[in-house]
C-alpha atoms as a PDB file:
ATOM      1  CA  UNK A   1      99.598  66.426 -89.244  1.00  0.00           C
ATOM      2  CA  UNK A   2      97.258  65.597 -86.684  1.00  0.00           C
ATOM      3  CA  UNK A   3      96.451  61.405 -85.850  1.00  0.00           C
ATOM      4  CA  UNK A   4      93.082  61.229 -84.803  1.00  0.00           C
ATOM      5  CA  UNK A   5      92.740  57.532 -83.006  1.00  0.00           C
ATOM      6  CA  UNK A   6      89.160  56.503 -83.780  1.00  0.00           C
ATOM      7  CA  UNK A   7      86.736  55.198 -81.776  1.00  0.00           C
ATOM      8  CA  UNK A   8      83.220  53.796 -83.612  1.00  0.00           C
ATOM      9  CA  UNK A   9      80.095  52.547 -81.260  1.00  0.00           C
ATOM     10  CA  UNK A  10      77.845  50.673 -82.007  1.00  0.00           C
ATOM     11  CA  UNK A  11      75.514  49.731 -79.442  1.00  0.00           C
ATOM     12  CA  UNK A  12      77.386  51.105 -76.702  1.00  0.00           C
ATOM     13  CA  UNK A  13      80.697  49.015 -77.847  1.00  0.00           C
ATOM     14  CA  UNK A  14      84.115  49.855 -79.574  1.00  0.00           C
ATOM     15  CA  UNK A  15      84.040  48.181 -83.408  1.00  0.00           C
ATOM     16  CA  UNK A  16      85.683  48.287 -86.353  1.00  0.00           C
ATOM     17  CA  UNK A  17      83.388  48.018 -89.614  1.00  0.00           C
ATOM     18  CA  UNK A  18      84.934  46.490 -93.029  1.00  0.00           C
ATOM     19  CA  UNK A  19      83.818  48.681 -95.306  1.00  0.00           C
ATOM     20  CA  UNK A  20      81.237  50.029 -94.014  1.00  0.00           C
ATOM     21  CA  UNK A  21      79.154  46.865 -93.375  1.00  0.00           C
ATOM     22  CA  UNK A  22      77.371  46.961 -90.408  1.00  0.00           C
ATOM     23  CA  UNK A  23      77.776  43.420 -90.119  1.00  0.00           C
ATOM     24  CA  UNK A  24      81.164  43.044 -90.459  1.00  0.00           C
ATOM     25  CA  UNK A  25      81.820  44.561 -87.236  1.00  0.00           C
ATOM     26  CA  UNK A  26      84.711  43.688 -84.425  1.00  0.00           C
ATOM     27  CA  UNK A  27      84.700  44.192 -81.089  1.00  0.00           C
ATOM     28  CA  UNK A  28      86.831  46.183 -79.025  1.00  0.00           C
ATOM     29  CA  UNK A  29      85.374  46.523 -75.982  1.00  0.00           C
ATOM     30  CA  UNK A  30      84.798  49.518 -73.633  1.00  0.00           C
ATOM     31  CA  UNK A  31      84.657  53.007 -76.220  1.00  0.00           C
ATOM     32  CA  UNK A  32      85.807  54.617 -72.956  1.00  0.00           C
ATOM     33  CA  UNK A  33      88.365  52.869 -71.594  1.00  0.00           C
ATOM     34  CA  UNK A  34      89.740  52.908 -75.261  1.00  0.00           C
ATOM     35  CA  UNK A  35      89.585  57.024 -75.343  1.00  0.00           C
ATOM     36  CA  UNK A  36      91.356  57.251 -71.982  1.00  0.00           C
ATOM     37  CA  UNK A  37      94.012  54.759 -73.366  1.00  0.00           C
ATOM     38  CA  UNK A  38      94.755  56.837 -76.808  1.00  0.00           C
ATOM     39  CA  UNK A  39      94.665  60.074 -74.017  1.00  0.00           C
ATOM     40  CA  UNK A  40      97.649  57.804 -72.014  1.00  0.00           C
ATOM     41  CA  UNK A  41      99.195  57.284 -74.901  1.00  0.00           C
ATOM     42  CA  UNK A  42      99.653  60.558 -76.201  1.00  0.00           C
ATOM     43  CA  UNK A  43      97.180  61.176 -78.751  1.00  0.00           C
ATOM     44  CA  UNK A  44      96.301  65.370 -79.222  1.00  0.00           C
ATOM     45  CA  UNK A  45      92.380  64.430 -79.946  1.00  0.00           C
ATOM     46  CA  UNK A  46      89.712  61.812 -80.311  1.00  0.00           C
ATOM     47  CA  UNK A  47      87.134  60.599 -83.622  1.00  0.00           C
ATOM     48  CA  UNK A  48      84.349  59.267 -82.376  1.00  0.00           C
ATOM     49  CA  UNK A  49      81.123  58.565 -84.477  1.00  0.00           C
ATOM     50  CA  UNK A  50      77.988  56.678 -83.232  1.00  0.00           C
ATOM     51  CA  UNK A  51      77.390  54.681 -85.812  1.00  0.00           C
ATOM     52  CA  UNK A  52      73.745  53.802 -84.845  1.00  0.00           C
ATOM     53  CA  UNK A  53      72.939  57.601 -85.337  1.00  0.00           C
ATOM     54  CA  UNK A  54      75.102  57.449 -88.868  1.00  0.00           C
ATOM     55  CA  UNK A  55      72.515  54.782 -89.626  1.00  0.00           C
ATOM     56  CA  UNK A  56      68.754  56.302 -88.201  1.00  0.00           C
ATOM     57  CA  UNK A  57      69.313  59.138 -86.683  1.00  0.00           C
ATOM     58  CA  UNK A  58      68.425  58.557 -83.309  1.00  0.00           C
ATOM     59  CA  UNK A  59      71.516  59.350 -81.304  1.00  0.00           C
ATOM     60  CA  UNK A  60      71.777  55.864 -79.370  1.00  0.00           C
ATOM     61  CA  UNK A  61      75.254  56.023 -77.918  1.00  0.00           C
ATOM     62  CA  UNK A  62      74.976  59.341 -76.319  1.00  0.00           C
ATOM     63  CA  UNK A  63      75.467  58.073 -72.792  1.00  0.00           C
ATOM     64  CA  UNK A  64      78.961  56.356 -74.458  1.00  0.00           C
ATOM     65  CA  UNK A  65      79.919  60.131 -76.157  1.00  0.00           C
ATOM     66  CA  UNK A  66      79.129  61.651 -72.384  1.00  0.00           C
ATOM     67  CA  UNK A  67      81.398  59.611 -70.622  1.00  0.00           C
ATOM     68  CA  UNK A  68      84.092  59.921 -73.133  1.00  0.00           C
ATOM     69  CA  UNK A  69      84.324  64.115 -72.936  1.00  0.00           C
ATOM     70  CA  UNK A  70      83.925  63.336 -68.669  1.00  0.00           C
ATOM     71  CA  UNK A  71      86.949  61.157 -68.766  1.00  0.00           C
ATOM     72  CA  UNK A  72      89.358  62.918 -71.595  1.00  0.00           C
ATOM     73  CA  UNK A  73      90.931  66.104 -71.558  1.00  0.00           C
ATOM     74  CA  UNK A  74      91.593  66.072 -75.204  1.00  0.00           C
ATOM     75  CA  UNK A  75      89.625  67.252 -77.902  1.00  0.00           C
ATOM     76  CA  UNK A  76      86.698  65.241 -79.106  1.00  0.00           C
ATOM     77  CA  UNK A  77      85.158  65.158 -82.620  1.00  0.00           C
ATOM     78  CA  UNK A  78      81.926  63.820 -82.936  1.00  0.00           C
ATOM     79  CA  UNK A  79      79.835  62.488 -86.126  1.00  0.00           C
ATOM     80  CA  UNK A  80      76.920  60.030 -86.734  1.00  0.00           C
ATOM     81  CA  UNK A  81      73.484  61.385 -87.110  1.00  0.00           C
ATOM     82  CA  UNK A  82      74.186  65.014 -86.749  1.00  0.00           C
ATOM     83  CA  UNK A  83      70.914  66.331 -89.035  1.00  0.00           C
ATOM     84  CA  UNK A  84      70.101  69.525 -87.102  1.00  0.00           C
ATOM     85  CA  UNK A  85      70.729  72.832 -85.371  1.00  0.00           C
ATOM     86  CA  UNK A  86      69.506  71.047 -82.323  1.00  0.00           C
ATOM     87  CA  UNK A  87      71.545  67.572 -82.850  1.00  0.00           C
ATOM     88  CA  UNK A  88      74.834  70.160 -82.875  1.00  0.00           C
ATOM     89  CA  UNK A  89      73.901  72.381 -80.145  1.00  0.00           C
ATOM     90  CA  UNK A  90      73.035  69.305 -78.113  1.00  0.00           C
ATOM     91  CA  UNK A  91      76.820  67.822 -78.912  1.00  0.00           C
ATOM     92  CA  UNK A  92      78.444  71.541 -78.864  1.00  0.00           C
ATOM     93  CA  UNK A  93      76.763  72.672 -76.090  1.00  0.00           C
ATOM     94  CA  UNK A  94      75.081  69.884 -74.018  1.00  0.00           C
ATOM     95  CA  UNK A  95      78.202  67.396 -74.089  1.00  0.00           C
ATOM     96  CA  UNK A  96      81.078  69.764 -74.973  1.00  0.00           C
ATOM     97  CA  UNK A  97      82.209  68.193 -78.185  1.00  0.00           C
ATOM     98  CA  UNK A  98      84.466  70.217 -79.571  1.00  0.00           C
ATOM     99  CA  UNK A  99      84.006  69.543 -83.486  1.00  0.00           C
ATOM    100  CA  UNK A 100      81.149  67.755 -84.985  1.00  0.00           C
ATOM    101  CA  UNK A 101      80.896  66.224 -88.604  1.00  0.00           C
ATOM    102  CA  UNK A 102      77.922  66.483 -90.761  1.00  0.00           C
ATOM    103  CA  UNK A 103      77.681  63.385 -93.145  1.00  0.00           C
ATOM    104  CA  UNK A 104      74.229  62.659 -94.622  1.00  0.00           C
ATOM    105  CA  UNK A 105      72.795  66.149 -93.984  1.00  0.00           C
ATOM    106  CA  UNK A 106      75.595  67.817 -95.831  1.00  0.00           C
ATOM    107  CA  UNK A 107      74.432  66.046 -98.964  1.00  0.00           C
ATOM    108  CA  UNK A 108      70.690  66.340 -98.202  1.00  0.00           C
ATOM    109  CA  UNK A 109      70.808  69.666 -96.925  1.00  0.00           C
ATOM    110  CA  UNK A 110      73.287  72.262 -98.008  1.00  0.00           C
ATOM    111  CA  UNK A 111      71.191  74.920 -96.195  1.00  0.00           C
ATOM    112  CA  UNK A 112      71.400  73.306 -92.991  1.00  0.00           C
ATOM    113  CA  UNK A 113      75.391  73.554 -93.205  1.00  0.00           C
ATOM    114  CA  UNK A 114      75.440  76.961 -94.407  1.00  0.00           C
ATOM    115  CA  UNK A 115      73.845  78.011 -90.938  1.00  0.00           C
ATOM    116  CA  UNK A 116      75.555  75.882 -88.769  1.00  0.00           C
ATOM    117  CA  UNK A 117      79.172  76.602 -90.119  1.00  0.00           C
ATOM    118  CA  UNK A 118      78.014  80.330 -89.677  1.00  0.00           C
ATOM    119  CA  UNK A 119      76.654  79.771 -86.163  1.00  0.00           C
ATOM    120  CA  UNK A 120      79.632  77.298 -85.292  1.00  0.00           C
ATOM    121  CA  UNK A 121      82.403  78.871 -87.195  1.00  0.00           C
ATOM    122  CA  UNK A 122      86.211  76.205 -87.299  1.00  0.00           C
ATOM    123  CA  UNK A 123      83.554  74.362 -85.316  1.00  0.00           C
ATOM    124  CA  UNK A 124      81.856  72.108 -87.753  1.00  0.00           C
ATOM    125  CA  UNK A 125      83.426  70.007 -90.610  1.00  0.00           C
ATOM    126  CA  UNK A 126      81.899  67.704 -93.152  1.00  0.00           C
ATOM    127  CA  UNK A 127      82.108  63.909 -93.349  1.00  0.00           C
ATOM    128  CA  UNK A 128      82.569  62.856 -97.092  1.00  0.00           C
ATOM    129  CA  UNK A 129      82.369  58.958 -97.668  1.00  0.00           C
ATOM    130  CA  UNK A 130      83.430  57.873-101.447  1.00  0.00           C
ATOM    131  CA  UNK A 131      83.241  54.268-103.447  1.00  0.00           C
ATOM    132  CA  UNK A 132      84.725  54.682-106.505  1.00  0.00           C
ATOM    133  CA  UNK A 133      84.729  58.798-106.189  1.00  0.00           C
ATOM    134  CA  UNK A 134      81.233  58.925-105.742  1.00  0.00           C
ATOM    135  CA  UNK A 135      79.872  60.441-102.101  1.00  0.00           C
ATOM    136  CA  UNK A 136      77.907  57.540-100.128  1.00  0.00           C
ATOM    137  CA  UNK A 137      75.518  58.892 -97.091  1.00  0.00           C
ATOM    138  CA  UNK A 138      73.014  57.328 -94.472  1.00  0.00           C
ATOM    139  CA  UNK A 139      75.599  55.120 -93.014  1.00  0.00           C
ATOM    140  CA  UNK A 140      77.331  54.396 -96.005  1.00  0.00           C
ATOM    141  CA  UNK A 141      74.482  52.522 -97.228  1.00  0.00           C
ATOM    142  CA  UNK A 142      72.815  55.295-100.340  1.00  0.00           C
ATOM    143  CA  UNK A 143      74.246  57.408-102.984  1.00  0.00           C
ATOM    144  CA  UNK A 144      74.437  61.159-102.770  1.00  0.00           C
ATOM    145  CA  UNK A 145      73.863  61.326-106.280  1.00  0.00           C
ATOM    146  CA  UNK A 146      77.176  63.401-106.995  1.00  0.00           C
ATOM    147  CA  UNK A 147      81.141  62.587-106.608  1.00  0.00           C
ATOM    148  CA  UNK A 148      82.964  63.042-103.393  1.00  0.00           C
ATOM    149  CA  UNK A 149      84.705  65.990-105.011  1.00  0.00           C
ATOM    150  CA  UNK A 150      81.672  68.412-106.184  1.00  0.00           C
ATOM    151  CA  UNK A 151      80.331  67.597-102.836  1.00  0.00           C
ATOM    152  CA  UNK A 152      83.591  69.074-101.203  1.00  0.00           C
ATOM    153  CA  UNK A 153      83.197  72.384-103.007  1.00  0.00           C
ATOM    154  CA  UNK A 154      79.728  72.859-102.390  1.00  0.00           C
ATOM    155  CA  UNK A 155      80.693  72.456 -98.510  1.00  0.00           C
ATOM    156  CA  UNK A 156      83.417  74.823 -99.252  1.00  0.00           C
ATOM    157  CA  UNK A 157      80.587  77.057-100.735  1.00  0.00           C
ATOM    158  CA  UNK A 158      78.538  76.628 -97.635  1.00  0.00           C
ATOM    159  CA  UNK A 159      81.167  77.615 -95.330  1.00  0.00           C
ATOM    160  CA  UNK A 160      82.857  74.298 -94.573  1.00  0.00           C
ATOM    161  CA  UNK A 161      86.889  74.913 -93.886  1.00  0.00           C
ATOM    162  CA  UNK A 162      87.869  71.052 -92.911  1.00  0.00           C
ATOM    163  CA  UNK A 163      86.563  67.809 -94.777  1.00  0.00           C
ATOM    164  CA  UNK A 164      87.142  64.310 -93.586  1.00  0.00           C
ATOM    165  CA  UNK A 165      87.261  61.887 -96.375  1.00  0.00           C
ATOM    166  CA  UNK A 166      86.797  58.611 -95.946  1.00  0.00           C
ATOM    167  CA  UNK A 167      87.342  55.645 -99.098  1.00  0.00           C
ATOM    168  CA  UNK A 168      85.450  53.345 -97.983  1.00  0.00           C
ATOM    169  CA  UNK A 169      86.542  50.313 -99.788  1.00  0.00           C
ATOM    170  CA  UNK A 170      90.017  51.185 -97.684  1.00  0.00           C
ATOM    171  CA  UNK A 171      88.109  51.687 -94.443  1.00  0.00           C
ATOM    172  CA  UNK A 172      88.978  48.710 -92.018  1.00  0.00           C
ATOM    173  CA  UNK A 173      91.168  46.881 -94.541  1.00  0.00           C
ATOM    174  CA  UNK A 174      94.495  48.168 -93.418  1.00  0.00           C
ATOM    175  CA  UNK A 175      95.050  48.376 -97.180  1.00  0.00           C
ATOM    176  CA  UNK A 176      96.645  51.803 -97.474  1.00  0.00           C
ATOM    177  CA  UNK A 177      95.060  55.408 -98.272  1.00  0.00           C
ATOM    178  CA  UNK A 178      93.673  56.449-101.017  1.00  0.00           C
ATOM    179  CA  UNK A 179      96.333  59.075-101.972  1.00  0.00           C
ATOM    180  CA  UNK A 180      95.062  59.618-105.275  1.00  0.00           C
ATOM    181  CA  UNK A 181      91.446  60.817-103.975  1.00  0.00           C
ATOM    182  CA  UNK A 182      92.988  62.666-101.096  1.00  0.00           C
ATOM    183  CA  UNK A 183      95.513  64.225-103.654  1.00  0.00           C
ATOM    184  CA  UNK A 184      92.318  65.322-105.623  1.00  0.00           C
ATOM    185  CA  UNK A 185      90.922  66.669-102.858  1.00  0.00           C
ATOM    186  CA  UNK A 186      93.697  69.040-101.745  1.00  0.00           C
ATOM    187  CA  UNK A 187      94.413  69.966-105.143  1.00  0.00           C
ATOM    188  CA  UNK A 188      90.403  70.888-106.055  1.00  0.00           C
ATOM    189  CA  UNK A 189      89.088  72.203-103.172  1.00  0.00           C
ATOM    190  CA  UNK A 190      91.989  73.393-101.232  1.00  0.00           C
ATOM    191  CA  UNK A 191      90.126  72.580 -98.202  1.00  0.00           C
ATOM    192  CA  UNK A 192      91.495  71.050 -94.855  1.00  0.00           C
ATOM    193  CA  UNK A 193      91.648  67.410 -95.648  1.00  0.00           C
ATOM    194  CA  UNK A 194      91.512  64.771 -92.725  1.00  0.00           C
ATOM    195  CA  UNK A 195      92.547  61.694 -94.220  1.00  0.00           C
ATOM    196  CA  UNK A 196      90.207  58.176 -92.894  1.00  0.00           C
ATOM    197  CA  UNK A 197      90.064  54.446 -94.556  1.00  0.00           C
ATOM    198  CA  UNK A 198      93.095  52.345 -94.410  1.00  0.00           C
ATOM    199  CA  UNK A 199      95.744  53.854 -92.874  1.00  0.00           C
ATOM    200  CA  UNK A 200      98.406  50.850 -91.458  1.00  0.00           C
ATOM    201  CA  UNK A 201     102.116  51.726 -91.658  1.00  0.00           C
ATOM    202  CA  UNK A 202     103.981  54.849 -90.739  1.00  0.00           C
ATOM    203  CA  UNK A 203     104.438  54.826 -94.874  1.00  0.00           C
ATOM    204  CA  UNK A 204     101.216  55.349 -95.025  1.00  0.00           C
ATOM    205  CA  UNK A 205     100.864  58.307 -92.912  1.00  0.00           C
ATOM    206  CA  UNK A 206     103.897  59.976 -94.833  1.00  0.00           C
ATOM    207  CA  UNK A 207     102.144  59.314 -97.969  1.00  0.00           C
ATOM    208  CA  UNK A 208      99.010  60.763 -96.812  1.00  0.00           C
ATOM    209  CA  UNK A 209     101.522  63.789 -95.681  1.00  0.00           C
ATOM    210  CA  UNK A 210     102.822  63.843 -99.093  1.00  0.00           C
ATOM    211  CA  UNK A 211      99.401  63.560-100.589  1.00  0.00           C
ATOM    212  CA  UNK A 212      98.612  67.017 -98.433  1.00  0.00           C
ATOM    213  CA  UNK A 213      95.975  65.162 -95.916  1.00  0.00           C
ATOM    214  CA  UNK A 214      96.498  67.723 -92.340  1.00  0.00           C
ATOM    215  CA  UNK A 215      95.097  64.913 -90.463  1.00  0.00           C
ATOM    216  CA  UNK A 216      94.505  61.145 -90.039  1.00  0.00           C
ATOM    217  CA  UNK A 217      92.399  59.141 -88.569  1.00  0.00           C
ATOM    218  CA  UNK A 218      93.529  55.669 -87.295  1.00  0.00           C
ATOM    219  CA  UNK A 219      91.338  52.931 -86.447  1.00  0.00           C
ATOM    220  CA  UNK A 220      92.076  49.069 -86.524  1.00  0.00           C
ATOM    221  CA  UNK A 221      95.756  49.679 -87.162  1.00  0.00           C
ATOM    222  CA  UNK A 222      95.758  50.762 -83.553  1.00  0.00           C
ATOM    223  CA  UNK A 223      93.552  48.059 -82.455  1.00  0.00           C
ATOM    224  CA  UNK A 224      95.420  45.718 -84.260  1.00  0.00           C
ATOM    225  CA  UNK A 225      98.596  46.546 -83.169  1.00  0.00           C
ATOM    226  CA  UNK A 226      99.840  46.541 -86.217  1.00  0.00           C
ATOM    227  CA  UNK A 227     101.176  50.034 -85.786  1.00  0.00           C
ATOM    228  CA  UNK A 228     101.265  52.063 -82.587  1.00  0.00           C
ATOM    229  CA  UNK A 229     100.003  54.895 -81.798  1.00  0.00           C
ATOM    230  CA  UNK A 230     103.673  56.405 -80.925  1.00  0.00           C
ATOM    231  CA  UNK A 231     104.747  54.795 -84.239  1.00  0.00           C
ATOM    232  CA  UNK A 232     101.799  57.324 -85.970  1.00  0.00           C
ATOM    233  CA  UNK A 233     102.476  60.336 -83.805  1.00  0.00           C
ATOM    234  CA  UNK A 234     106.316  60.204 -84.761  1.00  0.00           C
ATOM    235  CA  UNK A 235     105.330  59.702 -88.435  1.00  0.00           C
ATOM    236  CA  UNK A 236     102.896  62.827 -88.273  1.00  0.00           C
ATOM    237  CA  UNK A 237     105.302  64.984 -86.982  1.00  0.00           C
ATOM    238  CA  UNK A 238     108.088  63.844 -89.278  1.00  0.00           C
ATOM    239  CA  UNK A 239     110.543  62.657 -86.497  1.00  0.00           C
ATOM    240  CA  UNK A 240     110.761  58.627 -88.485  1.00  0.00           C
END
């Protein structure tokens, strides 16, 4: 498994969201000086989303993105506001992202994802956001008018090979995964299945394991310190 420490900016600053709400946001200070630290620390690769762009559209943070790929050597994934071929060649191509996530548009426009994972083949993955099993887009703030799981399979239709799925009622809340979704995932799609949303303990990363999640993303557990990055990395690769 793969631990993916998280960084979210907003406004050019490090937060952590509760559930999605944009005003329940913490600070964390520098998004760069965060990535290098997770680099130091031993993490394999980065998840960074602008969170203005998840919201409008209008990739705010990109001067915060740039400096992160200039001062990591690690892989970055990128999401927030990716909509079109040009918002992924610009992060592809123009910053060097190595992996970005479509959220809103793969709801709103399957088309758009069936050329881009053909264009940008292991290169682009799809961010699915659920309450209660249904898919939320646009920042978490709309419905996508179908559960997180049809969504899934038509990504895997469109091309899609890796999925990040996010419960957002877990997401900041250090209250656990949702093993049963992520289960359902695996199990009906058989897709790549990055696990996001309330990941605390090295229990929880085992279950997430168990639940067949190839990846996990990390946020305020980290920032917390209520687990440690070594702590996760051990967990992942089965070595506590």
């Amino acid at each position: 498994m793969t631990i993916y420490p998280a960084i979210d900016i907003k406004d050019e600053r490090c937060v952590r969201l509760r559930m999605g709400e944009f005003g329940e946001a913490t600070q964390y200070g520098d998004p760069v000086k965060a990535a290098v630290k997770w680099q130091s620390l031993g993490a394999k690769a980065l998840h960074v989303v602008d969170l203005d762009a998840a919201l409008t559209g209008t990739f705010k943070n990109r001067g915060s993105v740039a400096s992160i790929i200039k001062a990591v050597k690690i892989p970055v994934q990128l999401g927030g506001g990716v909509r079109t071929m040009s918002d992924i060649e610009e992060r592809l191509t123009g910053l060097g992202v190595w992996r970005v996530v479509i959220g809103t548009a793969a709801a709103e426009d399957p088309e758009f994802v069936s050329r881009a994972a053909m264009k940008y083949p292991g290169r682009v993955a799809a961010g699915i956001d659920a309450r209660n099993g249904r898919a939320s887009i646009r920042g978490w703030t709309a419905d996508a008018g179908k559960s997180a799981v049809e969504l899934a399979l038509e990504m895997k239709r469109r091309g899609i090979a890796t999925v990040i799925y996010t419960d957002i009622s877990r997401d900041g809340m250090q209250s656990g995964p949702d093993t049963e979704g992520i289960r359902e995932m695996v199990k009906k799609t058989g897709l790549e299945i990055i696990a996001s949303g309330g990941i605390t303990s090295v229990n929880d990363i085992k279950d997430a394991m168990a639940a067949g999640a190839r990846g996990a993303i990390i946020g305020k557990a980290l920032y917390s310190g209520s687990m440690s990055l070594k702590e996760a990395l051990l967990a992942a690769e089965g070595k506590c």
